[in-house]
PDB file of N, CA and C in Angstrom:
ATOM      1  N   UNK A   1      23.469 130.748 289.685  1.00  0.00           N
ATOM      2  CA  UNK A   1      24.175 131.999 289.455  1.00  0.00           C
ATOM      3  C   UNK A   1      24.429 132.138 287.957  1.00  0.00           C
ATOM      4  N   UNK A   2      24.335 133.308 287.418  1.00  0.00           N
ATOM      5  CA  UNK A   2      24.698 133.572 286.077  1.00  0.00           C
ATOM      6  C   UNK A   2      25.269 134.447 286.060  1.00  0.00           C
ATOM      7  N   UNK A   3      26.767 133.726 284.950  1.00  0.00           N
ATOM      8  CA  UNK A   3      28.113 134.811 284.717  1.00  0.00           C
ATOM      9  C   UNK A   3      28.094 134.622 283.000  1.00  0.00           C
ATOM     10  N   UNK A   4      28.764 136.172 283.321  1.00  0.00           N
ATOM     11  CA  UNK A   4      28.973 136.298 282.011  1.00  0.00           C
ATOM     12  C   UNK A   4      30.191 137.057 281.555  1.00  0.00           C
ATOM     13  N   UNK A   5      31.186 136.142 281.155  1.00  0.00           N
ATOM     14  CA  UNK A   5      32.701 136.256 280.549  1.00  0.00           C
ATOM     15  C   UNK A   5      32.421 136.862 279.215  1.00  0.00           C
ATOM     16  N   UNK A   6      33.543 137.947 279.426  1.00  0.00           N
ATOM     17  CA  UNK A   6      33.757 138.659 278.559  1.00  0.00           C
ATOM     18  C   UNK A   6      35.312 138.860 278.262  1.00  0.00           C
ATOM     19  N   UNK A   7      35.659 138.263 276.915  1.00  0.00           N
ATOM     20  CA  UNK A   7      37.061 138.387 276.307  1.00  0.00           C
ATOM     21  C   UNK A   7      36.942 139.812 275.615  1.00  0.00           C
ATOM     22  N   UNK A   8      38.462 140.650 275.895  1.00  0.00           N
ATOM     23  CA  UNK A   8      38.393 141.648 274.956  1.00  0.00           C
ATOM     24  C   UNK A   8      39.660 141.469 273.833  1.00  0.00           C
ATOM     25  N   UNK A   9      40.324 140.487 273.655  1.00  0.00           N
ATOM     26  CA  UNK A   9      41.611 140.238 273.346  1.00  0.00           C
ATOM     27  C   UNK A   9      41.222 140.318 271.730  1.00  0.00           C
ATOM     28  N   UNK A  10      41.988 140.757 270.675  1.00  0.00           N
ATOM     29  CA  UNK A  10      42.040 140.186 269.206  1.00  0.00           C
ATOM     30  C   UNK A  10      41.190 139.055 268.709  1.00  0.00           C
ATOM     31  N   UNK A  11      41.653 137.845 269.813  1.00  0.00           N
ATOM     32  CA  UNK A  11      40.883 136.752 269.405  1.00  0.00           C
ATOM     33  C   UNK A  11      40.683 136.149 270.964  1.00  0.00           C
ATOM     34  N   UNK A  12      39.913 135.427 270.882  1.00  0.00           N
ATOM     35  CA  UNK A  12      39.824 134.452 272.363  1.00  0.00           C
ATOM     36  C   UNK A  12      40.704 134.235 273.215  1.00  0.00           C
ATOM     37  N   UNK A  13      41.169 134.173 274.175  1.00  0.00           N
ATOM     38  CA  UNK A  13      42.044 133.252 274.907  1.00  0.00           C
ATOM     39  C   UNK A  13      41.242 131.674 275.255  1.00  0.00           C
ATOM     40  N   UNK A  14      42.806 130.682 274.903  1.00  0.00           N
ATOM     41  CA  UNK A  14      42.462 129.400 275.480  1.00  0.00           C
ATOM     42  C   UNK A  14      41.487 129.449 276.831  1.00  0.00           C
ATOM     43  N   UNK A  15      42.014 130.317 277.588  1.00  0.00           N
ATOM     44  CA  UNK A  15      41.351 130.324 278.767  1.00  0.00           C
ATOM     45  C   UNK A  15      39.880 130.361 278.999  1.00  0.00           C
ATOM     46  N   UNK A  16      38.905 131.437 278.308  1.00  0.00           N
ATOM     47  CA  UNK A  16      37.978 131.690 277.780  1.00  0.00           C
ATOM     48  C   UNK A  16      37.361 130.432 277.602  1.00  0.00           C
ATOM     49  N   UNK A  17      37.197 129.618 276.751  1.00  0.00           N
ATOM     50  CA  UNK A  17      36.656 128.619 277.008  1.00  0.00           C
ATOM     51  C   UNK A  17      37.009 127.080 277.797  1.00  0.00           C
ATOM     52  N   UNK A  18      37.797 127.329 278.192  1.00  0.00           N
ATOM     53  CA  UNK A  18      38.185 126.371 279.403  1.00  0.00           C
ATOM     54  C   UNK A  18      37.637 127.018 280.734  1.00  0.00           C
ATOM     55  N   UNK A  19      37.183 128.209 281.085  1.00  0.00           N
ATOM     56  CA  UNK A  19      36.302 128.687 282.251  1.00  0.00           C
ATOM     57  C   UNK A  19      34.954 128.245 281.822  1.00  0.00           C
ATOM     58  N   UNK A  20      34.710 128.269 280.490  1.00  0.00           N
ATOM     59  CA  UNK A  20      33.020 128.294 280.344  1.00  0.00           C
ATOM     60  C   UNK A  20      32.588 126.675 280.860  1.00  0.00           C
ATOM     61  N   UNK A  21      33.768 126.124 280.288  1.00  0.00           N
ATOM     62  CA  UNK A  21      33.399 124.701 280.668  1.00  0.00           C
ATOM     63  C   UNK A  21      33.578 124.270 281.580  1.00  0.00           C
ATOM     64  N   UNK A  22      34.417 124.615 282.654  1.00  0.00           N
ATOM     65  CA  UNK A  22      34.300 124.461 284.189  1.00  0.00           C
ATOM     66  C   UNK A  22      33.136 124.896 284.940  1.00  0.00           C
ATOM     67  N   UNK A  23      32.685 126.436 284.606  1.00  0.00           N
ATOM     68  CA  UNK A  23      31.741 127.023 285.172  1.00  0.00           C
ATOM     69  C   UNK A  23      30.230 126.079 284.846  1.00  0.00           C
ATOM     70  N   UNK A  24      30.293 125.613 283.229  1.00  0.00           N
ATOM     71  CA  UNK A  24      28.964 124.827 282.959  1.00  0.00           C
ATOM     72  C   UNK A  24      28.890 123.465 283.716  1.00  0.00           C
ATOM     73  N   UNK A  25      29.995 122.643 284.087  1.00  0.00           N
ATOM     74  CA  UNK A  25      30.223 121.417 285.107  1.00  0.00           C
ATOM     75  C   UNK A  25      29.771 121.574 286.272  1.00  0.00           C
ATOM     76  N   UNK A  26      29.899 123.069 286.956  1.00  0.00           N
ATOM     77  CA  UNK A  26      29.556 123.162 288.450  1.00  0.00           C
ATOM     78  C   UNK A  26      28.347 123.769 288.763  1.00  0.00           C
ATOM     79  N   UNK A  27      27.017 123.867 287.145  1.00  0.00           N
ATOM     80  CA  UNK A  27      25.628 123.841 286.930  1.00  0.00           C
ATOM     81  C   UNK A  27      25.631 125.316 287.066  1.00  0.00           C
ATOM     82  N   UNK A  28      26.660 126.386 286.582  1.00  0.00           N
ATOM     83  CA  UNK A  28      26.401 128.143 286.652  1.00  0.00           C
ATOM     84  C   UNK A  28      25.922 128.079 285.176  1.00  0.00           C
ATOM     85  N   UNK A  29      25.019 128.975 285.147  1.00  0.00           N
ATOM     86  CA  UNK A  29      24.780 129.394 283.587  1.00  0.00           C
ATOM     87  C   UNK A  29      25.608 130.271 283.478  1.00  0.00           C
ATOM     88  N   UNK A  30      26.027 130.366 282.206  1.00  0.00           N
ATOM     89  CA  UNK A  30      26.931 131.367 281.578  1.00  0.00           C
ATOM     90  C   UNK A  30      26.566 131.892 280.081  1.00  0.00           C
ATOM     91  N   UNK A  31      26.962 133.135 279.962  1.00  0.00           N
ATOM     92  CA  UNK A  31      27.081 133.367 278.599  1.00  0.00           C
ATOM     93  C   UNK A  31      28.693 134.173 278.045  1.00  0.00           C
ATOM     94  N   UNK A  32      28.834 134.053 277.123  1.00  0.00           N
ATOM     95  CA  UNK A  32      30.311 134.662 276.217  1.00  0.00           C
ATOM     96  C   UNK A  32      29.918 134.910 275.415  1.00  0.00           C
ATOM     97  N   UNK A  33      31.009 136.431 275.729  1.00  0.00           N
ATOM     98  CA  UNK A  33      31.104 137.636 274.796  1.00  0.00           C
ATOM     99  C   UNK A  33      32.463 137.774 274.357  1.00  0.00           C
ATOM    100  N   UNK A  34      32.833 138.080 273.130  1.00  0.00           N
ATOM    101  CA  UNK A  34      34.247 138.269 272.570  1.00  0.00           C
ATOM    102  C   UNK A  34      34.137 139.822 271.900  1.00  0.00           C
ATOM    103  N   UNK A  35      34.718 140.573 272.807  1.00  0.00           N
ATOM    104  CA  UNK A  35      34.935 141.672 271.795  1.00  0.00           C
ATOM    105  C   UNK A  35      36.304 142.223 271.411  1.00  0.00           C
ATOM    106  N   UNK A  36      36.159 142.324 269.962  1.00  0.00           N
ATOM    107  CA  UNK A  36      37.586 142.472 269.386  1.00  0.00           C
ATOM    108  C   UNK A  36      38.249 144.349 270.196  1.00  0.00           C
ATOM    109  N   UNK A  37      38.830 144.513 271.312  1.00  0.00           N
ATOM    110  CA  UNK A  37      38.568 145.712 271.712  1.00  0.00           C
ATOM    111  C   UNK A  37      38.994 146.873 270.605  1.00  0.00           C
ATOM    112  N   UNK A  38      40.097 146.497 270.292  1.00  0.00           N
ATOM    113  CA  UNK A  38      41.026 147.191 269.124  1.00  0.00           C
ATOM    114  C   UNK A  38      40.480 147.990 267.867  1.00  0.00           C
ATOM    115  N   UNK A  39      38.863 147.219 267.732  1.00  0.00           N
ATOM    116  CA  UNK A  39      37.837 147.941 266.608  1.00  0.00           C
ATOM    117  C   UNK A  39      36.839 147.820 267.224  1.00  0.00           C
ATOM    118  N   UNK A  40      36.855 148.464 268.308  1.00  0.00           N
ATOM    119  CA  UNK A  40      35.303 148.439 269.038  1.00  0.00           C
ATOM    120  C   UNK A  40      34.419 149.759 268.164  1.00  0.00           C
ATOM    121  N   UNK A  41      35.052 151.114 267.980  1.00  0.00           N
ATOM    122  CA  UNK A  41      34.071 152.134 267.335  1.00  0.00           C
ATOM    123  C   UNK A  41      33.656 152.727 268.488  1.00  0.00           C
ATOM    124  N   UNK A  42      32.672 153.216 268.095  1.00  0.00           N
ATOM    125  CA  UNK A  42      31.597 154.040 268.904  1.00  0.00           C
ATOM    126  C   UNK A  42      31.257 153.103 270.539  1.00  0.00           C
ATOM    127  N   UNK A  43      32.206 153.714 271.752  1.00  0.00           N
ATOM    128  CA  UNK A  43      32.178 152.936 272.972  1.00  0.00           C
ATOM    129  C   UNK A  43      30.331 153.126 273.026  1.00  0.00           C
ATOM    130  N   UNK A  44      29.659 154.086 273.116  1.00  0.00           N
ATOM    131  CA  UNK A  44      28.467 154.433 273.164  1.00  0.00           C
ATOM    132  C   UNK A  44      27.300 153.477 273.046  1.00  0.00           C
ATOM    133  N   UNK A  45      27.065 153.087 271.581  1.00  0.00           N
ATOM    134  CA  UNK A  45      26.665 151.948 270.743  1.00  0.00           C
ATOM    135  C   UNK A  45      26.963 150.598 271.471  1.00  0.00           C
ATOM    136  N   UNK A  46      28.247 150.772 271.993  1.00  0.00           N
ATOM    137  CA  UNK A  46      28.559 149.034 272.417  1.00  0.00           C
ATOM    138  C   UNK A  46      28.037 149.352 273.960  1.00  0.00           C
ATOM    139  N   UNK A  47      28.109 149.990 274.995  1.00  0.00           N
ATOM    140  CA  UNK A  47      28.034 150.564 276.401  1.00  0.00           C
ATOM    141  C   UNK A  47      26.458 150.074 276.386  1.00  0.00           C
ATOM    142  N   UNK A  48      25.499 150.556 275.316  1.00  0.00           N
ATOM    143  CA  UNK A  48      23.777 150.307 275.675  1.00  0.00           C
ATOM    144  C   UNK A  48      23.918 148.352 275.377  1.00  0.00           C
ATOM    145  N   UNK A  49      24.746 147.995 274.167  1.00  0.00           N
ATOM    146  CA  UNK A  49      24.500 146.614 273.816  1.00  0.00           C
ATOM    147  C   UNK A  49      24.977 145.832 275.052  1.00  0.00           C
ATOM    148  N   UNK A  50      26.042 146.221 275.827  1.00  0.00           N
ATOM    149  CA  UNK A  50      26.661 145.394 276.915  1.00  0.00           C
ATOM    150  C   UNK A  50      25.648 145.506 277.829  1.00  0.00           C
ATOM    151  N   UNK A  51      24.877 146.876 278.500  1.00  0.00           N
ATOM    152  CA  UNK A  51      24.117 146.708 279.717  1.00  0.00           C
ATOM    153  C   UNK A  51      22.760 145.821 279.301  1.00  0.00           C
ATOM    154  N   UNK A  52      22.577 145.660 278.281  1.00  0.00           N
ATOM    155  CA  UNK A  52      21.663 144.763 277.916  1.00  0.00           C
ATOM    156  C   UNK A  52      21.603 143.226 277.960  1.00  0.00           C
ATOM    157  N   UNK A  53      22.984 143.050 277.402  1.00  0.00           N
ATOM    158  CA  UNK A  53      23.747 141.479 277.062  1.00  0.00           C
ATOM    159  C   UNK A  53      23.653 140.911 278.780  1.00  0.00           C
ATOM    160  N   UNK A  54      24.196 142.076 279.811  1.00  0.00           N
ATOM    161  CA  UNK A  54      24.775 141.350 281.347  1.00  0.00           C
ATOM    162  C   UNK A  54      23.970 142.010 282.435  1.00  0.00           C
ATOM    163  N   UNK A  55      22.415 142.787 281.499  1.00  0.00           N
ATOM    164  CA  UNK A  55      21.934 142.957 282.644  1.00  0.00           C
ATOM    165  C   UNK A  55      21.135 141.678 283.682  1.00  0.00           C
ATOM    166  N   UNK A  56      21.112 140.165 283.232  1.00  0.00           N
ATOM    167  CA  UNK A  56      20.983 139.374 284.426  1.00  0.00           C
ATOM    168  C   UNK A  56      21.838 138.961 284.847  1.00  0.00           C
ATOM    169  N   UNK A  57      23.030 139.147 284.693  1.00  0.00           N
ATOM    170  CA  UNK A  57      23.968 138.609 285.032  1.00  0.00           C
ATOM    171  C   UNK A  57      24.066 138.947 286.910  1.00  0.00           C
ATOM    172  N   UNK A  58      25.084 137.614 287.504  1.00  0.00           N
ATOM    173  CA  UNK A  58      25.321 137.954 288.816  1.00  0.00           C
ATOM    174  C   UNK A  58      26.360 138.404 288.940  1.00  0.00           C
ATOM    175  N   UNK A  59      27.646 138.040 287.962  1.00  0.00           N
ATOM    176  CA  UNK A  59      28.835 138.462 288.151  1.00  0.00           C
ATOM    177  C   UNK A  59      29.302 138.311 286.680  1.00  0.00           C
ATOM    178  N   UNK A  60      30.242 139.267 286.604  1.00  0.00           N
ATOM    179  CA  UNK A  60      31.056 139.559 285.147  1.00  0.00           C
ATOM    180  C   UNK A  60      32.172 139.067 285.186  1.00  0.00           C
ATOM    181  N   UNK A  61      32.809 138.405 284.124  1.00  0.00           N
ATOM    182  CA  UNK A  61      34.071 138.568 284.297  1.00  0.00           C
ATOM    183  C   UNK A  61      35.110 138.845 283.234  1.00  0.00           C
ATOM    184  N   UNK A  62      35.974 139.943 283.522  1.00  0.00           N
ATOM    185  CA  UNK A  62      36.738 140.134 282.173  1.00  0.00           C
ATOM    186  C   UNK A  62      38.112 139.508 281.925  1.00  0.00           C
ATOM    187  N   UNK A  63      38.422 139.145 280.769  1.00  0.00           N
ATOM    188  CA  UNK A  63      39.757 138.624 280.222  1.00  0.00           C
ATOM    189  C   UNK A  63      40.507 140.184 279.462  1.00  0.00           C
ATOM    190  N   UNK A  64      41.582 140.350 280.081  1.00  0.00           N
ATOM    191  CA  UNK A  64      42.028 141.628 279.725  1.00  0.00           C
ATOM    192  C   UNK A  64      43.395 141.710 280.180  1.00  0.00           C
ATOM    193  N   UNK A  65      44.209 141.850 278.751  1.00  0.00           N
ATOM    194  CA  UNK A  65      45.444 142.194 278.868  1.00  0.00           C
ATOM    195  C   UNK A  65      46.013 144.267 278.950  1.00  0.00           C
ATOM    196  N   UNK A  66      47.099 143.936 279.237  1.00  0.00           N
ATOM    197  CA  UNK A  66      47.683 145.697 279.381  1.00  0.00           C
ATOM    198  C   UNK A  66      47.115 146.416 278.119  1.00  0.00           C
ATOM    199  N   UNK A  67      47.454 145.873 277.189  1.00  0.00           N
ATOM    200  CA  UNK A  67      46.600 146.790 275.902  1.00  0.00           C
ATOM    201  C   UNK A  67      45.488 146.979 275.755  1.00  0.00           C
ATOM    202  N   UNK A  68      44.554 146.076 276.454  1.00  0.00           N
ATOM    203  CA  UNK A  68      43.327 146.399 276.179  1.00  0.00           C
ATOM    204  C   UNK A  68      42.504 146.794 277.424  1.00  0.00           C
ATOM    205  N   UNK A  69      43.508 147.113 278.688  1.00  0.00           N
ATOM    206  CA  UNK A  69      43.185 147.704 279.912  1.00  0.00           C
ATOM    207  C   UNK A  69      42.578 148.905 280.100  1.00  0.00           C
ATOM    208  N   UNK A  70      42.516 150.113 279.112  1.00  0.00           N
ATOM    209  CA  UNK A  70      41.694 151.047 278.718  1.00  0.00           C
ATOM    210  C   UNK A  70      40.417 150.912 278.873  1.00  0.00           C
ATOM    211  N   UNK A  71      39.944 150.245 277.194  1.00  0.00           N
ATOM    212  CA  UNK A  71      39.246 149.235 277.437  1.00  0.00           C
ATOM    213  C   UNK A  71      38.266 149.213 278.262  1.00  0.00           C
ATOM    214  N   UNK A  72      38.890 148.091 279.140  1.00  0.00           N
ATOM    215  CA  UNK A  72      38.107 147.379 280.303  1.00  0.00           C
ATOM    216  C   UNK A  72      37.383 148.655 281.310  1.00  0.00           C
ATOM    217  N   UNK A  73      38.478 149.016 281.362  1.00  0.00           N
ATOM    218  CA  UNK A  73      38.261 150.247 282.386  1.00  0.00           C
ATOM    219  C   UNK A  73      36.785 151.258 282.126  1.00  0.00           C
ATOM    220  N   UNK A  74      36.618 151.285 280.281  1.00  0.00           N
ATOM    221  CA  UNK A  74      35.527 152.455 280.338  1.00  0.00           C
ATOM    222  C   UNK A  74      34.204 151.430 279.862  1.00  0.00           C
ATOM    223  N   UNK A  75      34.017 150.106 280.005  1.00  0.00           N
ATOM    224  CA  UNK A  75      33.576 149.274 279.443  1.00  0.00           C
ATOM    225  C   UNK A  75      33.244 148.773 281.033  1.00  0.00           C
ATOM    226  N   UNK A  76      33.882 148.537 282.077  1.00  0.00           N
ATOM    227  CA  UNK A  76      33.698 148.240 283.134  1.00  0.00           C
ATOM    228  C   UNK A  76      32.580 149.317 284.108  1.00  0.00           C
ATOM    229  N   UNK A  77      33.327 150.460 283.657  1.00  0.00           N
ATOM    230  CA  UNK A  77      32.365 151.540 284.186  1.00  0.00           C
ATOM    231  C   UNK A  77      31.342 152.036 283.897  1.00  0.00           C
ATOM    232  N   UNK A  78      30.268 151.606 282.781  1.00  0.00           N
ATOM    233  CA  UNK A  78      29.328 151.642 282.439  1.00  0.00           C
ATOM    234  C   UNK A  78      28.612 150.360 283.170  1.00  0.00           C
ATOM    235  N   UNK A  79      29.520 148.789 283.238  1.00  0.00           N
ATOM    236  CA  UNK A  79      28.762 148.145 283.964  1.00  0.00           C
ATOM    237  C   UNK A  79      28.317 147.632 285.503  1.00  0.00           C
ATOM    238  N   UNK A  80      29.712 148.877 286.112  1.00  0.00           N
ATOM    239  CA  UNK A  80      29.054 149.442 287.722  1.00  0.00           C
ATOM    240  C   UNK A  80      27.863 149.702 287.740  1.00  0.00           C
ATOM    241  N   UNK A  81      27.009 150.614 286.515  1.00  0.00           N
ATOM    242  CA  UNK A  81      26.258 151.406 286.744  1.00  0.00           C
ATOM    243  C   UNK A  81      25.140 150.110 286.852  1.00  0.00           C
ATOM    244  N   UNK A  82      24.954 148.715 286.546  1.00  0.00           N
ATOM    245  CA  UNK A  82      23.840 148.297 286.653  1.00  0.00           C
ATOM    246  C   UNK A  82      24.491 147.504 288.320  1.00  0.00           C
ATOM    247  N   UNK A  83      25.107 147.802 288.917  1.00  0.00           N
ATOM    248  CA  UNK A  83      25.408 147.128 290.052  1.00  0.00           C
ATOM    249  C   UNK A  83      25.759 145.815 290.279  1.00  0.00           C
ATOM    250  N   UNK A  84      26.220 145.213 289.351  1.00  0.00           N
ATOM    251  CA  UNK A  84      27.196 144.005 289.198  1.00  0.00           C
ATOM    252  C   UNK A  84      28.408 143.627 289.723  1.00  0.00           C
ATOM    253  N   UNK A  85      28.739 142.369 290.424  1.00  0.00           N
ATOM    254  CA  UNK A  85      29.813 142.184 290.331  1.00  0.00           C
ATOM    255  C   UNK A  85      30.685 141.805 289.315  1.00  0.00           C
ATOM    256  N   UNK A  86      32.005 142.818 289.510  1.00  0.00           N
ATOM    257  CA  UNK A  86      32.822 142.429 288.051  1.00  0.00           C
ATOM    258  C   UNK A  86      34.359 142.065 288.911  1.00  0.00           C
ATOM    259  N   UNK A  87      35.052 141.146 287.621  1.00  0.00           N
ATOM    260  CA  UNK A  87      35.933 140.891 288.253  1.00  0.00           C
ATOM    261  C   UNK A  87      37.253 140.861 286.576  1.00  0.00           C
ATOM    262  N   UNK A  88      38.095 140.906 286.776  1.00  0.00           N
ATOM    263  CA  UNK A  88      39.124 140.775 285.707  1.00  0.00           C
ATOM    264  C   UNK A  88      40.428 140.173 286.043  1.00  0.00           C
ATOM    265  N   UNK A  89      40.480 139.553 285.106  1.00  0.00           N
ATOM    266  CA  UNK A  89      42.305 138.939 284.978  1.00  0.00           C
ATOM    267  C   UNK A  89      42.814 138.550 283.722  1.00  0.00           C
ATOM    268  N   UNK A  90      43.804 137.958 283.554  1.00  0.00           N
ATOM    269  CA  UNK A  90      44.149 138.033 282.314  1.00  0.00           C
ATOM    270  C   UNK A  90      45.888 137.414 282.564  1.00  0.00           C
ATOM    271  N   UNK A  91      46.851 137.283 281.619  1.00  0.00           N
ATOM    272  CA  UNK A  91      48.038 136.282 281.632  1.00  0.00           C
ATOM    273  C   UNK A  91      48.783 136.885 282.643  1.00  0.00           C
ATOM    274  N   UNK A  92      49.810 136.169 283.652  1.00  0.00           N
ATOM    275  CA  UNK A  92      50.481 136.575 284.463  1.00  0.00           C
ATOM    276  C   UNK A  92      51.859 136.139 284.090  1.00  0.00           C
ATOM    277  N   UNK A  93      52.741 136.997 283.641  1.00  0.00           N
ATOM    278  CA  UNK A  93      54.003 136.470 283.304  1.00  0.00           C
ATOM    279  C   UNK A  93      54.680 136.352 284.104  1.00  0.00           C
ATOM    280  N   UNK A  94      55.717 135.583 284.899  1.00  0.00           N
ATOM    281  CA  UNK A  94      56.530 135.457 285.787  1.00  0.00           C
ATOM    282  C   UNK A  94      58.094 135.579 284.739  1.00  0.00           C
ATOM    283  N   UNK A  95      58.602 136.244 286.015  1.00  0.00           N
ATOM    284  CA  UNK A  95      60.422 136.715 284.757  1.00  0.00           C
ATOM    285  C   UNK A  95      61.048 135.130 285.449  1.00  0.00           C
ATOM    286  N   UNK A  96      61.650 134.541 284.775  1.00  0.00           N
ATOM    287  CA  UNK A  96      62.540 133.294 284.678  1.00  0.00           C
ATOM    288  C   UNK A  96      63.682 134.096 285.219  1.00  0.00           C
ATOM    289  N   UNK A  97      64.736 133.951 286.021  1.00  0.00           N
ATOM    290  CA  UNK A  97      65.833 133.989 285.924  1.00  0.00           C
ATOM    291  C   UNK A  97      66.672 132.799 285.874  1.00  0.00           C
ATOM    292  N   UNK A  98      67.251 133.064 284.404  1.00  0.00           N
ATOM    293  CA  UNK A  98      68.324 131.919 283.983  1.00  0.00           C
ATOM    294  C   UNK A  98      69.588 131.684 284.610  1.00  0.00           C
ATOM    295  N   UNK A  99      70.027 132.312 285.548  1.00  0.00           N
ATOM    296  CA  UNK A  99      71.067 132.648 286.378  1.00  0.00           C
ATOM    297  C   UNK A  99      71.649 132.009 287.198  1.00  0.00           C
TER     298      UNK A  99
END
């Protein structure tokens, strides 16, 4: 199977490469993509480079926080169009109560 993780955060998440290296242990090929979403430019330009980058891909997966949930969303929907599975997550904060 071949996945292909895609960070959209500023910079990497730890996580990001702690999946690649699990996923490469259990013999999936993978490839990673980091895109800074915040100065992406022209979605257009990047929309042809992505269906290119994950068109073998079997499954996608995105790292995506609330800010860059936009984003994902019009970046995701260009890569319905090659019929992929995609999947996303990203940090889950739990509220502490100190109480």
């Amino acid at each position: 199977m071949k996945i292909v993780l895609i960070s959209l955060e500023s910079s990497p998440p730890i996580f990001y490469g702690i999946m690649n290296e699990i996923l490469l242990s259990k013999g999936y090929e993978t490839k990673l993509l980091h895109i800074n979403a915040e100065n992406v430019g022209d979605f257009k330009i990047l929309n042809s480079k992505l269906k290119d980058f994950c068109k073998d891909a079997d499954l996608i997966g995105f790292s995506c926080m609330t800010n860059t949930f936009l984003h994902f969303a019009k970046l995701s929907k260009t890569l319905k169009e090659l019929g992929k599975i995609i999947i996303v997550g990203g940090l889950c904060a739990k509220t502490i109560n100190p109480f």
